[in-house]
Protein backbone atom coordinates (compact mmCIF):
# COMPACT_ATOMS: atom_id res chain seq x y z
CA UNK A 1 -3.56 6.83 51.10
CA UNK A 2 -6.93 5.31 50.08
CA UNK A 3 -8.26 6.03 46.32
CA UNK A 4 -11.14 8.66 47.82
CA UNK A 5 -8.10 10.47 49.45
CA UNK A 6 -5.69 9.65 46.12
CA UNK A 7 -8.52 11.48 43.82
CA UNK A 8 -8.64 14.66 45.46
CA UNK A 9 -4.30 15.05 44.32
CA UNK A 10 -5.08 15.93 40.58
CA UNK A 11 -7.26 19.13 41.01
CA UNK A 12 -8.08 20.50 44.07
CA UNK A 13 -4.10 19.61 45.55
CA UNK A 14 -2.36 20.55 42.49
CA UNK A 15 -4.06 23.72 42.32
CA UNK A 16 -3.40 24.64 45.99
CA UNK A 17 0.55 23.67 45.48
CA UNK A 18 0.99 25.52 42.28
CA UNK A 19 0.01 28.66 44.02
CA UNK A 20 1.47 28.00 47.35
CA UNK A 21 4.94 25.99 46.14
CA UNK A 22 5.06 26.70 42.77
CA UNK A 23 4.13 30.54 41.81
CA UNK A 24 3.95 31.86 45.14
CA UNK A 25 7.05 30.47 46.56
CA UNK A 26 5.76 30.74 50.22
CA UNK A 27 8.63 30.43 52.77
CA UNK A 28 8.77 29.79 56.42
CA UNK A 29 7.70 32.56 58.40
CA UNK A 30 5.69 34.38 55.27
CA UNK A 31 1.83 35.15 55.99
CA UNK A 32 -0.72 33.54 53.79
CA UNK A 33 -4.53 34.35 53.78
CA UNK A 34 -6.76 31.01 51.93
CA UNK A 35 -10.27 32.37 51.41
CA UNK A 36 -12.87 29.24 52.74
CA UNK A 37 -12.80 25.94 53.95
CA UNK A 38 -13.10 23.82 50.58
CA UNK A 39 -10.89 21.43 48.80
CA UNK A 40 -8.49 23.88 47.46
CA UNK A 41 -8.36 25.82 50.47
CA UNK A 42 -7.59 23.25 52.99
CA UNK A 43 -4.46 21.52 50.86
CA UNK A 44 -3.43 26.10 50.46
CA UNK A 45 -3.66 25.91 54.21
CA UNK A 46 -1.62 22.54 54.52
CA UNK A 47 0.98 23.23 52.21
CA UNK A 48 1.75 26.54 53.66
CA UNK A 49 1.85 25.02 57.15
CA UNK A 50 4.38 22.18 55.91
CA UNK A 51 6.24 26.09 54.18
CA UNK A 52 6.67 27.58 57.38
CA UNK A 53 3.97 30.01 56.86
CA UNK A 54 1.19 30.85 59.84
CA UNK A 55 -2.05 31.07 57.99
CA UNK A 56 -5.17 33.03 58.41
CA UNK A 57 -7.97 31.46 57.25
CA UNK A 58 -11.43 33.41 56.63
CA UNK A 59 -15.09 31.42 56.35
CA UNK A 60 -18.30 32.13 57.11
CA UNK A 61 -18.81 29.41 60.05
CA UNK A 62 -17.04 29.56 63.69
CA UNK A 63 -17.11 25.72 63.98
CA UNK A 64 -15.16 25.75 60.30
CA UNK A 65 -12.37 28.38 61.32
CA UNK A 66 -12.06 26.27 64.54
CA UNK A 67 -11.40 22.89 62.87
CA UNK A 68 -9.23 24.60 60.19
CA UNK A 69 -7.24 25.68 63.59
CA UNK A 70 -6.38 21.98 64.51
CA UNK A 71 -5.37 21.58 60.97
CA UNK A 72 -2.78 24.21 61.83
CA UNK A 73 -4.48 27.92 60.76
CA UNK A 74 -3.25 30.37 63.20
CA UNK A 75 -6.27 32.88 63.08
CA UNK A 76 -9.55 32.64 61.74
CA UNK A 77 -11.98 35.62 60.35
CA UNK A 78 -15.41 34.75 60.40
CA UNK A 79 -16.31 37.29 57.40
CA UNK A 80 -19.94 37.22 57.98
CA UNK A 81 -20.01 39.07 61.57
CA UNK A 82 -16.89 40.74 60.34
CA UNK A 83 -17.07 41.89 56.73
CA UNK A 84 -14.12 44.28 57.05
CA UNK A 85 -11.82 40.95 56.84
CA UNK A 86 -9.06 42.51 55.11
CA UNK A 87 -8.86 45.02 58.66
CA UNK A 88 -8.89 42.45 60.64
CA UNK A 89 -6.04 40.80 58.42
CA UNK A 90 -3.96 44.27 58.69
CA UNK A 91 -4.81 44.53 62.65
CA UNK A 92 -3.57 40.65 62.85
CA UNK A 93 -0.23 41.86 61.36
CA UNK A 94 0.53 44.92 62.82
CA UNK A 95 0.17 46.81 59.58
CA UNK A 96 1.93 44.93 57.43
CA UNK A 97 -0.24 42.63 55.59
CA UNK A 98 -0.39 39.50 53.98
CA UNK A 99 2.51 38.19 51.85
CA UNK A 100 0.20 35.64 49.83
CA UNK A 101 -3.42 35.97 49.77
CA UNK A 102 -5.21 32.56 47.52
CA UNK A 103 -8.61 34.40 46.37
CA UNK A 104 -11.20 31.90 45.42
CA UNK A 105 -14.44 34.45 46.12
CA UNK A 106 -13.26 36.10 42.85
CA UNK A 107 -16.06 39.52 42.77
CA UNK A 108 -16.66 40.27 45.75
CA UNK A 109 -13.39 39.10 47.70
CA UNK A 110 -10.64 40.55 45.11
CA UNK A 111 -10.59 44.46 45.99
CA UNK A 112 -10.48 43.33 49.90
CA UNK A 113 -7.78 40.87 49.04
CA UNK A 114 -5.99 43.79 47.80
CA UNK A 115 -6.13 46.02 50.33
CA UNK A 116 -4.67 43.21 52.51
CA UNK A 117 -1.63 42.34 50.87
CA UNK A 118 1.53 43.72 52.27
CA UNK A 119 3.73 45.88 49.50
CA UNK A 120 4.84 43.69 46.81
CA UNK A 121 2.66 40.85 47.68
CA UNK A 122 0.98 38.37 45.72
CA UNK A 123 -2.37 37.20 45.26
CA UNK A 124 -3.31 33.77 43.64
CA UNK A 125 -6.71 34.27 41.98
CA UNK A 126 -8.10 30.29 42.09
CA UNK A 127 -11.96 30.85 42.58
CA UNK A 128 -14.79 32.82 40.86
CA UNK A 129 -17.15 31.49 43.90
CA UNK A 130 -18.51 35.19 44.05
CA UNK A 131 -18.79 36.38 40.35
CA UNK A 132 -15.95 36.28 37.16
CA UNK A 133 -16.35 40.49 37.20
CA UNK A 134 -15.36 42.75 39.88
CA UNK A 135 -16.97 46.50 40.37
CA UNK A 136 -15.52 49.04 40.90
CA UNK A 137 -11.80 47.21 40.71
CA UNK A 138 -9.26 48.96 43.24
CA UNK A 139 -6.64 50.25 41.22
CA UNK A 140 -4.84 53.01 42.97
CA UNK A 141 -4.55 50.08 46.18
CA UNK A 142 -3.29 47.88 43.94
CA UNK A 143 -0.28 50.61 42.59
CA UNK A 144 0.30 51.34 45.88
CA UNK A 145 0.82 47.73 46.93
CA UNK A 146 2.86 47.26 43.80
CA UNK A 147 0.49 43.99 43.95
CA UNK A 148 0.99 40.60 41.72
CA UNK A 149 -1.85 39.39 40.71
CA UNK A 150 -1.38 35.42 39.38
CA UNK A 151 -3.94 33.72 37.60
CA UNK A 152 -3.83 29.70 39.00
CA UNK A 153 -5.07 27.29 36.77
CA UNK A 154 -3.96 23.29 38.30
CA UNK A 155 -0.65 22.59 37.23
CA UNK A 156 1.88 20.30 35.14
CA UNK A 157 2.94 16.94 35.47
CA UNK A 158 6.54 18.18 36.81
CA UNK A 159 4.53 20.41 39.72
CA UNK A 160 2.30 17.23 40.79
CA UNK A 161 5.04 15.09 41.18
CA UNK A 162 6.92 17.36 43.29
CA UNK A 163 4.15 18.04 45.66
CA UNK A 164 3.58 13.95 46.02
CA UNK A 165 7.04 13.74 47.04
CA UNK A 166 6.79 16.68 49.32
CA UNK A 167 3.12 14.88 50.72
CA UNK A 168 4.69 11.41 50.86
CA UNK A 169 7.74 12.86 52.91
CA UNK A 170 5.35 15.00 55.63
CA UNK A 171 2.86 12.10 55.60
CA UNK A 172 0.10 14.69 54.30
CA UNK A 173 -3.38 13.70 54.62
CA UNK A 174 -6.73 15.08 52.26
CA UNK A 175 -9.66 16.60 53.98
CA UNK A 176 -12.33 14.18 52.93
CA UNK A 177 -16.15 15.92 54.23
CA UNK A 178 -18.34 12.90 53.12
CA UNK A 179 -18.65 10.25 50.63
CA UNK A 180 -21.62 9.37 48.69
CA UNK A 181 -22.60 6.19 46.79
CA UNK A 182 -23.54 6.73 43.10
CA UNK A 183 -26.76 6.13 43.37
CA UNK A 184 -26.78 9.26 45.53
CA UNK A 185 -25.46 11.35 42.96
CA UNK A 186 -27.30 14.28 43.00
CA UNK A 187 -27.62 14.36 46.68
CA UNK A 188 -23.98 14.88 46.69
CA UNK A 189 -24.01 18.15 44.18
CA UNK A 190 -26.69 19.10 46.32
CA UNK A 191 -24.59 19.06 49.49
CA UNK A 192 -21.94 21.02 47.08
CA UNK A 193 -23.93 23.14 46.15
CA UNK A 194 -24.88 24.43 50.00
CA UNK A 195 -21.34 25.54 50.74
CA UNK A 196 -20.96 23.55 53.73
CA UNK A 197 -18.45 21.11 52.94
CA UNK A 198 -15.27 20.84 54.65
CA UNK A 199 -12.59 19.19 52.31
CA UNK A 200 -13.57 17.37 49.77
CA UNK A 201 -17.01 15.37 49.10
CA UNK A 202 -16.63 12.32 46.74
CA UNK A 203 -18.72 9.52 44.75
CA UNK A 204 -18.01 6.49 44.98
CA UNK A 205 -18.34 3.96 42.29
């Protein structure tokens, strides 16, 4: 693994395998929802592939869902031309919904996350992408889906060096989108901030 690929293990990984591996304790043929195409999402959608999970992936660009497909996502929801996402999750499941959803829109993704999740689900709230608050917060859904809702913040030592192993043993590669020079600093928070990436974007010094 090169050091641009080695960086990306401390945050965006750990995160992803603490609430895939660790607190969601995905198994094979569970379904998992990952919210985007960033850095956290792509290691959700690799560790739950390496789980045994099939994985439906939602993002606001075709091309993205169709790459995240040869990284293994078995649907896509492009949640622009189809806000109702969390329908189109239920219709892709016959009904049953998701057994892990990993919510990084945060505001305006956490009530449709929700309504979802299969009974006794779980969702990993990672992200505030959309807002820290949410309006009009779906509580009766939420009794009714008897959901868990676990707050993912990285993860220990113990949890990183169990996902290496697990990485090192599946020969698991990072999503890297670009790399820019220092000098080109802030052209790289600039490209952040457009919510294009596709992976992870790093500076190199």
């Amino acid at each position: 693994m090169t050091d641009i690929e080695a960086a990306t293990l401390a945050c965006a990984a750990l995160t992803a395998w603490h609430a895939i591996s660790e607190e969601g304790r995905v198994r094979a043929g569970d379904t998992v929802v990952v919210q985007g195409t960033g850095g956290v999402s792509l290691f959700a959608l690799q560790f739950a592939k390496l789980l045994g999970a099939q994985v439906i992936v939602t993002s606001s660009s075709d091309e993205k869902l169709e790459r995240a497909k040869v990284l293994g996502a078995d649907f896509g929801i492009n949640y622009r031309t189809n806000p109702d996402w969390d329908k189109a999750v239920l219709a892709y499941t016959h009904g049953r919904g998701a057994d892990h959803i990993v919510d990084l829109g945060g505001g305006s993704t956490l009530n449709r996350s929700i309504t979802a999740l299969k009974v006794g689900g779980q969702i990993s709230i990672v992200g505030l992408l959309s807002g820290s608050e949410v309006e009009g917060f779906a509580i009766v859904p939420a009794i009714l889906r008897k959901a868990k809702l676990q707050a993912i913040n990285v993860g220990s030592r113990e949890m990183f060096e169990r996902m290496n192993r697990a990485i090192e043993l599946h020969s698991l590669r990072p999503v890297i989108d670009r790399t820019f020079p220092f000098e080109q600093s802030l052209d790289a928070l600039r490209y952040l901030a457009k919510g294009s990436t596709f992976g992870k974007i790093a500076i190199v010094f």
